[in-house]
Protein backbone atom coordinates (compact mmCIF):
# COMPACT_ATOMS: atom_id res chain seq x y z
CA UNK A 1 -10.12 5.79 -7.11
CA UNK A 2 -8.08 3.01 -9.27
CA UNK A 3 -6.42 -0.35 -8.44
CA UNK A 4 -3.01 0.75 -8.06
CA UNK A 5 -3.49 4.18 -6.76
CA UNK A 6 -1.16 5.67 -3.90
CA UNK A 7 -1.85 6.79 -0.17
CA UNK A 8 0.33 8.98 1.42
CA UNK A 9 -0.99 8.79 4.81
CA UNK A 10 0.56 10.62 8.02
CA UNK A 11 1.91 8.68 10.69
CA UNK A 12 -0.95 7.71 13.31
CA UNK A 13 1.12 8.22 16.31
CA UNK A 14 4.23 9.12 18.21
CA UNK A 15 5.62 5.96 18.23
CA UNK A 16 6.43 5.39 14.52
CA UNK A 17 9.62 6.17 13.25
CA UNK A 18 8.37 7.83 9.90
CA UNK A 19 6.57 10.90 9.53
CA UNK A 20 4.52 9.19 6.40
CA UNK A 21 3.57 5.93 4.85
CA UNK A 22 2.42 5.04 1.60
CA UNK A 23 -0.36 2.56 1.16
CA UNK A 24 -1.35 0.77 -2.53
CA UNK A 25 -4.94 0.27 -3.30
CA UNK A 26 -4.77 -3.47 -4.30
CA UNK A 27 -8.85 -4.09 -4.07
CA UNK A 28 -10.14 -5.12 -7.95
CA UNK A 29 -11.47 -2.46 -9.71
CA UNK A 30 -15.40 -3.95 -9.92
CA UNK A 31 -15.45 -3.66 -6.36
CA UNK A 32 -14.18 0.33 -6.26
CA UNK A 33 -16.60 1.07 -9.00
CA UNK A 34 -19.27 -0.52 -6.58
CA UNK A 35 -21.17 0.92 -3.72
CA UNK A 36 -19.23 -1.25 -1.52
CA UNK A 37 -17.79 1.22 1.61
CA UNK A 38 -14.63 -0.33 1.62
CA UNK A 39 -11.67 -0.84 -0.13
CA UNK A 40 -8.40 -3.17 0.47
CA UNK A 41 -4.97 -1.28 0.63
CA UNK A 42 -1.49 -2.45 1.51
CA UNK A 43 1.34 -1.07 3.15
CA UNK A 44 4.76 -0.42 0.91
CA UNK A 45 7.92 -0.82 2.11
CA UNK A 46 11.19 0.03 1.45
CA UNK A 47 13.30 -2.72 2.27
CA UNK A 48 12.68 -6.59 1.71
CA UNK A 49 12.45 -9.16 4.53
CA UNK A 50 12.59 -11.99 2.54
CA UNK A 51 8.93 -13.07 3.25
CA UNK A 52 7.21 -15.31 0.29
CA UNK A 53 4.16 -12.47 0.43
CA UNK A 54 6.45 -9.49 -0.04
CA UNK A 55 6.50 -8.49 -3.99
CA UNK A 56 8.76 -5.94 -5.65
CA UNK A 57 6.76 -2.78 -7.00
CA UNK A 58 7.72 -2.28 -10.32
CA UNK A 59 6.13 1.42 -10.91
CA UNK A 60 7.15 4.30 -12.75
CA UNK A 61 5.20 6.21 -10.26
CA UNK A 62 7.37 5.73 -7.38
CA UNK A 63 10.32 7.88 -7.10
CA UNK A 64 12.06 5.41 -4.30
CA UNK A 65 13.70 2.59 -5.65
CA UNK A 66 13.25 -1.07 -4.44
CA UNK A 67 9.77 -0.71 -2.93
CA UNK A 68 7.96 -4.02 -2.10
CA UNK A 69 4.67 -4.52 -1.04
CA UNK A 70 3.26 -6.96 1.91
CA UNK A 71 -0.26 -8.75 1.17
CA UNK A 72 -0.22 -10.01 4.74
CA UNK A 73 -0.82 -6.30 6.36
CA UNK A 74 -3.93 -5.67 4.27
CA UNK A 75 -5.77 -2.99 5.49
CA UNK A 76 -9.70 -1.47 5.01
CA UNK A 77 -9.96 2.61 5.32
């Protein structure tokens, strides 16, 4: 696993609108390498909000454009 890596993750119930989700690894890479359990990930989305902790994704990897990512909505698999 690598900072920066993608999640595609199924949805975790009924109630969301999207069959999928895609989470970024954002934890430093010292800590992955580590025996630390856990890492940080955040969720991407697709359309801005205009919130000061939403950043544009700038990826070749991503086939969606305008993807930004939220630091508030961290989460630990």
């Amino acid at each position: 696993m690598k900072r920066g890596d993608l999640f595609r993750v199924y949805r975790g119930n009924n109630t969301d609108t999207k069959d999928f989700r895609v989470f970024v690894v954002i934890s430093r890479q010292l800590l992955i390498n580590s025996k630390f359990s856990t890492v940080i990930c955040a969720p991407i989305y697709s359309a801005h909000d205009g919130i000061s902790t939403q950043q544009k994704i700038k990826s070749l990897r991503l086939v969606i454009k305008n993807n930004f990512l939220l630091s508030d909505y961290t989460i630990c698999p």
